[in-house]
Protein backbone atom coordinates (compact mmCIF):
# COMPACT_ATOMS: atom_id res chain seq x y z
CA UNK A 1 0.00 0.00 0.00
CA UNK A 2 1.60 3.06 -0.94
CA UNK A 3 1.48 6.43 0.98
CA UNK A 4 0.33 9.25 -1.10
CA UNK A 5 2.71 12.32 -1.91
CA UNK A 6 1.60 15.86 -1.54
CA UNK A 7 4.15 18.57 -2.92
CA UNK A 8 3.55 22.10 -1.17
CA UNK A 9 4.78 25.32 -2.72
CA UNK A 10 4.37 28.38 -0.21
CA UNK A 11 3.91 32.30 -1.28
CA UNK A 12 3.47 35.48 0.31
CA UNK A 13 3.40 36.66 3.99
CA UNK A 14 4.18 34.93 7.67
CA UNK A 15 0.12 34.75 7.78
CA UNK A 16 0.35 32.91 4.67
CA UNK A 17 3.40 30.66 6.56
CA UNK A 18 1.55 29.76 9.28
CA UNK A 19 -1.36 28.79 7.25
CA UNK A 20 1.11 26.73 4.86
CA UNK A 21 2.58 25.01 8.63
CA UNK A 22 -1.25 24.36 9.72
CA UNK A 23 -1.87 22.47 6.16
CA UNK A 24 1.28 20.63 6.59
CA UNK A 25 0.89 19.44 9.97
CA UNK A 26 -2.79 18.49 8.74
CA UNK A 27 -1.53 16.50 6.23
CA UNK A 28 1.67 14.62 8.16
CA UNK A 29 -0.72 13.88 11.09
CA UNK A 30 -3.31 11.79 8.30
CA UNK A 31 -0.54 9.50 7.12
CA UNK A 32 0.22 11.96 3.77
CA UNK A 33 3.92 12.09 2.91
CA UNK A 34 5.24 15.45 1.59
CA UNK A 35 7.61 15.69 -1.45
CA UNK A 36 10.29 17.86 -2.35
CA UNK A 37 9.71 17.49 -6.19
CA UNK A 38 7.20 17.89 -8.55
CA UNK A 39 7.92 14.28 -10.21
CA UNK A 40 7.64 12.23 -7.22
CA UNK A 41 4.36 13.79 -6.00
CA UNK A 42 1.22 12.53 -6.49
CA UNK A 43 -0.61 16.28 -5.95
CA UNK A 44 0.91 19.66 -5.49
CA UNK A 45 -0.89 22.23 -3.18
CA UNK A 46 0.08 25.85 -4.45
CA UNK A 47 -0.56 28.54 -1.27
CA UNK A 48 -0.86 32.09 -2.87
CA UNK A 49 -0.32 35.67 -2.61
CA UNK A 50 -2.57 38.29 -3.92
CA UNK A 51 -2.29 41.08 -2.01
CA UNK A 52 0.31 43.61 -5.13
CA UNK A 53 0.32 42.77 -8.52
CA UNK A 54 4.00 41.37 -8.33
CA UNK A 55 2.46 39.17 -5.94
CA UNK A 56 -0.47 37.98 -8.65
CA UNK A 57 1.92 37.11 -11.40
CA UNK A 58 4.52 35.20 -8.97
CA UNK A 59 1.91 33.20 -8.01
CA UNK A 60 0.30 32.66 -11.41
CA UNK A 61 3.38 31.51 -12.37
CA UNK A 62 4.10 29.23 -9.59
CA UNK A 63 0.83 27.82 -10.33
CA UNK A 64 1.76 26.72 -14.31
CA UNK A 65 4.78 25.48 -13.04
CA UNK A 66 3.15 23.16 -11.10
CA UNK A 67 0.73 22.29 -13.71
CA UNK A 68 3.69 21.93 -16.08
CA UNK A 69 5.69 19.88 -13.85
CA UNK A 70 2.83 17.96 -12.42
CA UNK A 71 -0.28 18.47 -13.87
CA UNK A 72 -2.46 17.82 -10.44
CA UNK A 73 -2.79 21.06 -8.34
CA UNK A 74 -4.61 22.50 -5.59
CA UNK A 75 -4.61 26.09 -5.47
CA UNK A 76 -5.24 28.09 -1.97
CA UNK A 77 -4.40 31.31 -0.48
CA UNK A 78 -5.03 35.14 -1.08
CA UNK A 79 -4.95 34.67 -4.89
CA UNK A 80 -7.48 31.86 -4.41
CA UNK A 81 -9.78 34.53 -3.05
CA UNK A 82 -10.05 35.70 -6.41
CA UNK A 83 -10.70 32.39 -7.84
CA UNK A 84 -12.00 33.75 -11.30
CA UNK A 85 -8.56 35.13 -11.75
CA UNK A 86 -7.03 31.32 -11.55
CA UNK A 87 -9.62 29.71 -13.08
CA UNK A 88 -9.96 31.68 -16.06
CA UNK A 89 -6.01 31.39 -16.73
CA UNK A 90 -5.80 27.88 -15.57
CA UNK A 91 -9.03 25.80 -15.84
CA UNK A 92 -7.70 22.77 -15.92
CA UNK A 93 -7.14 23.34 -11.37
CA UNK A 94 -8.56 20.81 -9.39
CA UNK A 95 -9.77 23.35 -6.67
CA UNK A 96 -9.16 26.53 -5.92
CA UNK A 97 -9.81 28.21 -2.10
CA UNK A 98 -9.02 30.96 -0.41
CA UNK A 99 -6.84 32.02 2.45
CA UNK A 100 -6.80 30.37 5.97
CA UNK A 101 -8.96 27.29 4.57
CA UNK A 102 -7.64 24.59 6.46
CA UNK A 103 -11.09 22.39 5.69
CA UNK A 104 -11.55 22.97 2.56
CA UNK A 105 -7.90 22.30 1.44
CA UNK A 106 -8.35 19.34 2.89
CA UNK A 107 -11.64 17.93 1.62
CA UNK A 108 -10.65 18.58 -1.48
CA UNK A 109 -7.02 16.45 -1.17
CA UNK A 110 -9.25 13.64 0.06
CA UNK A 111 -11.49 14.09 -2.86
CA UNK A 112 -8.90 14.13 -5.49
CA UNK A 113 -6.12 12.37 -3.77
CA UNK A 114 -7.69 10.00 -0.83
CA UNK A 115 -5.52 8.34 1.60
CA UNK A 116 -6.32 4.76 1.32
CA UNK A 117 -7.37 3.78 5.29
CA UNK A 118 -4.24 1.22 6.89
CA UNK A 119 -5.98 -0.84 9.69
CA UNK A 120 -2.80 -1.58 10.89
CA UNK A 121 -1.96 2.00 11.70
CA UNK A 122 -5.34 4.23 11.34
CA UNK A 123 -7.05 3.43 14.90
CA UNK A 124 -10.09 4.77 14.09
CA UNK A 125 -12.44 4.35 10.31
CA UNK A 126 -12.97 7.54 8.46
CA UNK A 127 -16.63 7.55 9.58
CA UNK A 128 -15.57 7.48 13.09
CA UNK A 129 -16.66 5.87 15.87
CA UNK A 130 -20.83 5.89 15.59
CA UNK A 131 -23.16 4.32 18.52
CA UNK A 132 -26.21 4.50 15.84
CA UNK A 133 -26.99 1.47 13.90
CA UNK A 134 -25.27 1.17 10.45
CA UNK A 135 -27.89 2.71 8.54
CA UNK A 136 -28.17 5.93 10.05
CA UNK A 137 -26.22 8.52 11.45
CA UNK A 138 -26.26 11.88 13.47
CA UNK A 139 -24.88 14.55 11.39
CA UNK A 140 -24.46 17.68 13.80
CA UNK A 141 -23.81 20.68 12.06
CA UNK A 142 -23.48 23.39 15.21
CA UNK A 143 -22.79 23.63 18.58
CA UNK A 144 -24.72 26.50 21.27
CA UNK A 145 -27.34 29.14 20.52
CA UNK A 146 -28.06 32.43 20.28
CA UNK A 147 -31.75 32.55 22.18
CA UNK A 148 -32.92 33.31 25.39
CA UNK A 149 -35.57 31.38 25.74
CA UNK A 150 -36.88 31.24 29.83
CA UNK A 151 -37.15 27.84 29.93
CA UNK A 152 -34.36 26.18 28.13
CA UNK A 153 -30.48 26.93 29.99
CA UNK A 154 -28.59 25.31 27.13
CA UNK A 155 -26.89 28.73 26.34
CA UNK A 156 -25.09 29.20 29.72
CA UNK A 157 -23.88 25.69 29.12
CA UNK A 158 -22.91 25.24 25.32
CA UNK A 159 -22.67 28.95 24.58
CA UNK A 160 -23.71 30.73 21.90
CA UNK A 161 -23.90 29.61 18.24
CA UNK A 162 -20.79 28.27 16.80
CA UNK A 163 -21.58 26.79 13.26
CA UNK A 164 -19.17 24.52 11.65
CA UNK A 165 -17.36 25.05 8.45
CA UNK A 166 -19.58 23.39 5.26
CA UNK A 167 -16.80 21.35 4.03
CA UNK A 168 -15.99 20.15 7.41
CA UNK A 169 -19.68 18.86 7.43
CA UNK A 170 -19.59 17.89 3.77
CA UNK A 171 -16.88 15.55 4.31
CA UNK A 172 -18.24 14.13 7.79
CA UNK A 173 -21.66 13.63 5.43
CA UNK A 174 -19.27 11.70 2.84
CA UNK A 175 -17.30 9.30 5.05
CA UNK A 176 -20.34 8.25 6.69
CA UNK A 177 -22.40 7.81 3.49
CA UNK A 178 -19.27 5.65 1.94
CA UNK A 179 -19.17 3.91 5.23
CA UNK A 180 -23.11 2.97 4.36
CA UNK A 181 -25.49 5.28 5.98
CA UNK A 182 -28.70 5.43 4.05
CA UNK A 183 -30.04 8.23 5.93
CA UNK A 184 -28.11 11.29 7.48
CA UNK A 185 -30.29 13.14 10.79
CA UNK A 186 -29.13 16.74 10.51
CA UNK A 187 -29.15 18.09 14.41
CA UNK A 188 -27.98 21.39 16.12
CA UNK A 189 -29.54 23.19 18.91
CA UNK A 190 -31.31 25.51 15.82
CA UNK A 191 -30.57 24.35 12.32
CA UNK A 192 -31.94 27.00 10.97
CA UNK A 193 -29.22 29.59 12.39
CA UNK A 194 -26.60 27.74 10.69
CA UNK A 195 -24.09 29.96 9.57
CA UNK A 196 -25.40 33.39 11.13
CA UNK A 197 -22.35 33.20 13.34
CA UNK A 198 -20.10 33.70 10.35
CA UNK A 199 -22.47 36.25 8.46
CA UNK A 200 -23.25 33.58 5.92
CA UNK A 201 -20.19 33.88 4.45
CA UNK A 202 -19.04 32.15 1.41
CA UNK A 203 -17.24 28.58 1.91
CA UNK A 204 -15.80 26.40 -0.66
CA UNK A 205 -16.93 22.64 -1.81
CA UNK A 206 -14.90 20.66 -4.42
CA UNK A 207 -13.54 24.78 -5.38
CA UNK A 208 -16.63 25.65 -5.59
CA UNK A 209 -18.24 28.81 -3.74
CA UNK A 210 -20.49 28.29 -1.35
CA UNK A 211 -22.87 30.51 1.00
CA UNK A 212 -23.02 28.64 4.65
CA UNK A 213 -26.65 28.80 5.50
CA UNK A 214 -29.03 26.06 6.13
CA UNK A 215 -30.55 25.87 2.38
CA UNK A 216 -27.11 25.29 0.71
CA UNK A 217 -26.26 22.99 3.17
CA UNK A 218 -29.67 21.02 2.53
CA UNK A 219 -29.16 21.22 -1.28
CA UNK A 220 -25.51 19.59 -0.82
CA UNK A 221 -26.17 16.60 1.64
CA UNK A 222 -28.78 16.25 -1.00
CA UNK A 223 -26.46 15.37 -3.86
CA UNK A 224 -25.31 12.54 -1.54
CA UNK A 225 -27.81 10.19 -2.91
CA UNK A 226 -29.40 9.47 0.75
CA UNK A 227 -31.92 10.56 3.20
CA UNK A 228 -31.75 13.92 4.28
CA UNK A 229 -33.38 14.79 7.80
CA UNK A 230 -33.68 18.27 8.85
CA UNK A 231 -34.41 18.48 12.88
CA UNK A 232 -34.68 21.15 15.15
CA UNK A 233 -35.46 24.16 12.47
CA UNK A 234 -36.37 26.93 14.49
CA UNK A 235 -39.26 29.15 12.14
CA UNK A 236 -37.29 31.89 10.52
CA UNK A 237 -38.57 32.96 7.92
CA UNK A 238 -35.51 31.34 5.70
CA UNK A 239 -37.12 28.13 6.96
CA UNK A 240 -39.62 28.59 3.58
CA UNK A 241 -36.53 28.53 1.24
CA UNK A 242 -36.00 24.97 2.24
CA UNK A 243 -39.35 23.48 1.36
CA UNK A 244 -38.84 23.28 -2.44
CA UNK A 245 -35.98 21.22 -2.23
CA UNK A 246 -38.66 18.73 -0.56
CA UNK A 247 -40.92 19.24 -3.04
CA UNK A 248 -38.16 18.17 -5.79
CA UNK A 249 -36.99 15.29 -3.73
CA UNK A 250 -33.27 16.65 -2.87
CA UNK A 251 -34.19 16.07 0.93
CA UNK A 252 -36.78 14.23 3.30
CA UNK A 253 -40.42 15.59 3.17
CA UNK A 254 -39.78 16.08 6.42
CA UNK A 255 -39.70 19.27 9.13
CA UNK A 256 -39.09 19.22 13.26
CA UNK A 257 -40.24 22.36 14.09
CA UNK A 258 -40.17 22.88 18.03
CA UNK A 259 -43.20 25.40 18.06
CA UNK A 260 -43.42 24.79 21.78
CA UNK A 261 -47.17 27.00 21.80
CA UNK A 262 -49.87 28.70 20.16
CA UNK A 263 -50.81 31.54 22.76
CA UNK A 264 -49.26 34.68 21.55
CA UNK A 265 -49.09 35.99 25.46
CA UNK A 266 -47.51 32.66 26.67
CA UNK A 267 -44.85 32.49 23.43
CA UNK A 268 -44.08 36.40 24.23
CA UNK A 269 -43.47 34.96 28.12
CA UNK A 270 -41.17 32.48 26.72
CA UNK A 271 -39.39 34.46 24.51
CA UNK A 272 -40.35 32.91 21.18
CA UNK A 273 -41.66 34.23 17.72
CA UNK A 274 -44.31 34.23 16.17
CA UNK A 275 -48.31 33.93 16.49
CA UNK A 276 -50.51 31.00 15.46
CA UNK A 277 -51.83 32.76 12.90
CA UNK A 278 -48.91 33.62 10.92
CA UNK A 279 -47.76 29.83 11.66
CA UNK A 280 -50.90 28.61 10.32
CA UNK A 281 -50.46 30.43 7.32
CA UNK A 282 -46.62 29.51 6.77
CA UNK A 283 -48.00 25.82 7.41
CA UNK A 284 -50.52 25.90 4.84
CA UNK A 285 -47.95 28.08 2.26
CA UNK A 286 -45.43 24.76 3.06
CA UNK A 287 -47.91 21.99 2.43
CA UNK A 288 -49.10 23.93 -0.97
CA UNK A 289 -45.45 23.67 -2.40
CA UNK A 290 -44.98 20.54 -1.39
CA UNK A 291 -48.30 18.75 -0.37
CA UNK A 292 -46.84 15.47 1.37
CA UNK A 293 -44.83 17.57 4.19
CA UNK A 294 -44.46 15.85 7.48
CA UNK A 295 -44.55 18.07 10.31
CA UNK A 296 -43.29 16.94 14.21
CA UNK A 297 -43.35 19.50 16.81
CA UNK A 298 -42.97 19.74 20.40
CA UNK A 299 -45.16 21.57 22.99
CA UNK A 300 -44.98 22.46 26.08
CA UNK A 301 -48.26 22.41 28.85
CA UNK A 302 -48.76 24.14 32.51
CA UNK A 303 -45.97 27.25 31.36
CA UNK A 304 -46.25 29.75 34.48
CA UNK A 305 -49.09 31.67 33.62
CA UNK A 306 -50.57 29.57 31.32
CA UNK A 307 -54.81 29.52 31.36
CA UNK A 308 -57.29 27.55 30.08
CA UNK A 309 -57.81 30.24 27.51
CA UNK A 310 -54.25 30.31 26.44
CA UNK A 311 -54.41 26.28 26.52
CA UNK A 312 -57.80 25.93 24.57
CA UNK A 313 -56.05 28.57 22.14
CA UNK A 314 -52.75 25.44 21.66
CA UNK A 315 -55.71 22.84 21.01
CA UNK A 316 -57.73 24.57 18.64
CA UNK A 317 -53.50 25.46 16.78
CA UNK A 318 -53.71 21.40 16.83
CA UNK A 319 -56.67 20.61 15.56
CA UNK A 320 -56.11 23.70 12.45
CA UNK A 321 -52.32 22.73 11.70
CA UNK A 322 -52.91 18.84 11.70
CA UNK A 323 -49.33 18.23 12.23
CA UNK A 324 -48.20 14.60 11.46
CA UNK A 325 -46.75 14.07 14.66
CA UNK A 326 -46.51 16.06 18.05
CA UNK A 327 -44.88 15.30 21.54
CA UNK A 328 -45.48 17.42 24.44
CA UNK A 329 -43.85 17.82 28.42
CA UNK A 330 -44.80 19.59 31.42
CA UNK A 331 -43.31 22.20 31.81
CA UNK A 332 -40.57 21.64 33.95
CA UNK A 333 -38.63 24.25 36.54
CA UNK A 334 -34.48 23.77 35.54
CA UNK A 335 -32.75 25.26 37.72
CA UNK A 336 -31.52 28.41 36.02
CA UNK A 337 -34.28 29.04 33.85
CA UNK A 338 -35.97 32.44 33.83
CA UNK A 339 -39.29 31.08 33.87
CA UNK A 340 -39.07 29.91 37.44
CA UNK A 341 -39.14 33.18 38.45
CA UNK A 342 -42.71 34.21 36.56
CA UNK A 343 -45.89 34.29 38.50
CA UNK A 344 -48.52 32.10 38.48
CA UNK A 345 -47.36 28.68 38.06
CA UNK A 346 -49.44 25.57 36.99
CA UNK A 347 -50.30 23.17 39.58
CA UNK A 348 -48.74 19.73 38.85
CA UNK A 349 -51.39 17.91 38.15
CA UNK A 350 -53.02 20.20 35.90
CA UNK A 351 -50.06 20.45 33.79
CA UNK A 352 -50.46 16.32 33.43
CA UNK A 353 -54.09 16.66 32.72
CA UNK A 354 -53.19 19.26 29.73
CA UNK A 355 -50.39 17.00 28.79
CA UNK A 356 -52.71 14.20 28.22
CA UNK A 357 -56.03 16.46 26.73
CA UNK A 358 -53.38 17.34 24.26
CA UNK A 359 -52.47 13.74 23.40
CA UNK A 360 -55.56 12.85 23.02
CA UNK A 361 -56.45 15.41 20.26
CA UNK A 362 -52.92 14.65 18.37
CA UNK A 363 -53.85 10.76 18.77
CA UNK A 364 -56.98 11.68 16.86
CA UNK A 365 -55.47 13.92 14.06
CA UNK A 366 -52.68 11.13 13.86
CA UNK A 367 -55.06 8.77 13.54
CA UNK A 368 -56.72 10.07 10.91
CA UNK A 369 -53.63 11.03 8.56
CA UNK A 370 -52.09 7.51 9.23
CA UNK A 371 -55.13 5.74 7.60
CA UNK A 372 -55.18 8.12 4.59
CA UNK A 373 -52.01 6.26 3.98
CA UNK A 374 -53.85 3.08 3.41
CA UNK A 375 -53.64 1.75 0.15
CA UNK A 376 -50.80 3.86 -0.97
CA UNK A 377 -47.17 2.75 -1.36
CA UNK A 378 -44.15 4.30 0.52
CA UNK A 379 -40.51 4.05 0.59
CA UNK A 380 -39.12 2.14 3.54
CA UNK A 381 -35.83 1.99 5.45
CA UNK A 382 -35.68 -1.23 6.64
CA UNK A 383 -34.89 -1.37 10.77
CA UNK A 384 -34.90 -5.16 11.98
CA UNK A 385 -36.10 -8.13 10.89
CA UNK A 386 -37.52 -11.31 13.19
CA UNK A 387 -37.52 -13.66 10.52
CA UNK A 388 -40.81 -13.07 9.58
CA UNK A 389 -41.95 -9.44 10.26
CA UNK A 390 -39.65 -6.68 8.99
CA UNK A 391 -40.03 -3.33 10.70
CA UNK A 392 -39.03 -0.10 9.06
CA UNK A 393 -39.87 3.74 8.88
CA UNK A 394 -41.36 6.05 5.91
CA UNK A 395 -39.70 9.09 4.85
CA UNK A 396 -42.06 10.08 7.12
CA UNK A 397 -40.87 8.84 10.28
CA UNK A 398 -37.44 9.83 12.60
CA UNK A 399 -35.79 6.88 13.78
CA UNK A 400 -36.84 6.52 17.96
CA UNK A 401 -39.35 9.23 17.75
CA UNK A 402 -42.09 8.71 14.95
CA UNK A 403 -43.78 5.54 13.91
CA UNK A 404 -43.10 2.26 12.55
CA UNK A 405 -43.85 0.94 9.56
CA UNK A 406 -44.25 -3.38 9.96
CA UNK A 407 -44.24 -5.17 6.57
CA UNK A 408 -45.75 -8.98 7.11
CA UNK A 409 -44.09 -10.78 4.31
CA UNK A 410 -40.76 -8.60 4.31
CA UNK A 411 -38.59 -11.63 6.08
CA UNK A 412 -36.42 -11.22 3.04
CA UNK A 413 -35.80 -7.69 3.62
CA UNK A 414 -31.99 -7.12 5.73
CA UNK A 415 -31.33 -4.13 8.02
CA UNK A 416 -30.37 -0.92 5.98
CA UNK A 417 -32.66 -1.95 2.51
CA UNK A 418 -35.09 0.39 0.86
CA UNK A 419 -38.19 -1.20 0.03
CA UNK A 420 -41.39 -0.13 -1.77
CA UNK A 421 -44.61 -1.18 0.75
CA UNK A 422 -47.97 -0.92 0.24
CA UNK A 423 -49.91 0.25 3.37
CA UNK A 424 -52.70 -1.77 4.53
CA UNK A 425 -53.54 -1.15 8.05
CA UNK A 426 -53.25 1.71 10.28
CA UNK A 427 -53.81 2.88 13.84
CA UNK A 428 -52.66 6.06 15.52
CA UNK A 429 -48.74 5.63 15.45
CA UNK A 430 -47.83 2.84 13.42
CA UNK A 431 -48.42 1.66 9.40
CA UNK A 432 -48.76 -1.72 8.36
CA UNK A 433 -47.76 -2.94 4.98
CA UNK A 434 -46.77 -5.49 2.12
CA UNK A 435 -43.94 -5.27 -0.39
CA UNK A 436 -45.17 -3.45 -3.34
């Protein structure tokens, strides 16, 4: 097994150094060898200058040199920056990025020049280390947030919003989907702030420019060829953006919006957005563009203050927005929320009796959208199999949270397949089906 060769050629400044150090410990520490010569690399990575025009043609010149001597180059730095400038005179780049791009340097060495994985001296698989079954993975995409929500203290103990880079995510996304995942979960504490941290500003993927908000990142997993799962979207209004790429079958049909209430006066207590009438009508705008949406949501009963007005107000949100799938908690008093310091707080076991009035009306509405599904096929991920009953989900369905879908004759069907089932049965959870 032969260890790949990366020739480095280093312009410009000490910033431009260290960055050139960075990439070169980067690639040492992953098993990469580094040349001294054009002819015995496999790759060349070209770090630029751009900042005076002396600069621009040193390093344009550096670069057909490499070309000339090689023929396989990465280009990165200031001049990459101004990657119409390299492009246009040299095409025939692999990838071009621009300064202080550490990730994206190096997703696009794997890409064109991947090291092959020794498991006599890599200790871990490219994918990682996963605790999920094969078929499915986690695929977090930030860490904190920026909210203040009274009843949630995750900011005083992740911090605020720190969004990863896209092609760090990008290339997470692609180990794991080469290790065989069939269906990638995207999680954060609020997926739809991705990339507000860094003012949306423009990555690079394969050389190509990218903005780093939530919809390009949807539209890339989607080339993947899997399932795309978008949890924990918090309703911006950039959350509508996102639905036609459901509707043309880039990503899942499939949106966890944590709503959390429908009282205007209890939302404004919590420190959400929004009113139920201006979710109602985003709801219905989302299921016109793409009419087989799935919807899960969470809700919380017995907030301080809460009435029976305010709670009659969440039930009659259910019962309009039909959502395919709700959970709801009492509120609980964490110590260190802001909330525990309103007035008025719910008795305990009136929170439990909303809890359950609520369950009741979702078990109905759930109820009655699972047995519209009868008679229709679906796409199923296949789960586990007995023998004689395989159990999957829909592209309808998160894996430990949503319903099942059983399939009576599917004891041919292995953990990880995608099958086409026709639904027969129904009750208020779970689907029951036939191979197609």
């Amino acid at each position: 097994m032969s260890t790949p060769k990366i020739g480095f050629v280093s312009l410009g400044c000490p910033k431009a150094l260290v960055d050139s150090e960075h990439l070169l410990s980067r690639l040492k520490a992953e098993g990469y060898a580094i040349s001294p010569d054009y002819q015995d690399a496999d790759m060349i990575v070209v770090n630029t200058c751009g900042f005076i025009e002396s600069a621009v043609d040193e390093s344009l010149d550096a670069i057909e040199e490499a070309l000339n001597e090689n023929g396989r180059v990465i280009v990165t730095g200031c001049l990459g920056a101004r990657g119409k400038i390299v492009k246009e005179a040299y095409p025939e780049v692999l990838a071009v990025t621009g300064p202080h791009a550490l990730e994206e340097v190096m997703q696009a060495v794997h890409e064109h020049l991947p090291k092959p994985h020794d498991p006599f001296v890599d200790l871990i698989p490219p994918q990682g280390i996963r605790l999920t079954p094969r078929h499915y993975a986690y695929l977090k995409i930030s860490e904190g947030c920026n909210h203040k929500c009274t009843f949630c203290i995750i900011p005083s103990m992740r911090g605020n919003l720190v969004s990863r880079p896209m092609g760090e995510i990008l290339k997470e996304a692609e180990n794991l989907v080469n290790a065989g995942v069939r269906e990638l979960l995207v999680i954060s504490q609020d997926t739809s702030a991705y990339g507000l941290d860094l003012k949306y500003s423009t990555g690079f993927v394969n050389g190509r420019p990218v903005k780093t908000n939530m919809n390009s990142l949807a539209s890339e997993l989607g080339d993947l060829g899997v399932w795309v799962r978008l949890h924990y979207v918090y309703p911006y209004p950039h959350v509508d953006d996102v639905i036609p790429l459901m509707a043309e079958g880039k990503i899942l049909p499939y949106l966890d919006v944590p709503f959390q209430h429908a009282s205007p006066r209890i939302l404004k207590l919590m420190k959400r957005p929004g009113n139920s009438e201006n979710t109602l009508e985003r709801i219905r705008k989302w299921r016109s563009i793409c009419p087989e949406i799935a919807i899960r949501s969470t809700f919380i009963a017995g907030f301080p203050g809460e009435t029976e007005e305010d709670f009659e107000r969440l039930l009659d949100f259910l019962s309009e927005a039909e959502l395919d799938r709700v959970g709801c908690f009492p509120y609980s008093p964490v110590e260190g929320a802001k909330a525990n310091d309103l007035p008025d707080p719910v008795p305990e076991e009136l929170k439990e009796e909303r809890v359950e009035r609520l369950m009741m009306r979702q078990s109905e509405i759930s109820t009655d959208k699972l047995r519209n599904r009868i008679g229709s096929e679906i796409e199923v991920l296949i789960e586990e199999n007995d023998g004689e009953t395989a159990i999957g989900r829909s592209r309808f369905d998160a894996p430990e949270i949503d319903g099942l879908v059983y399939v009576a004759n599917g004891a041919k069907l292995k953990t990880g397949d995608f099958s086409r089932i026709r639904i027969v049965d129904a009750d208020e959870h779970d689907l029951w089906g036939e191979i197609a």
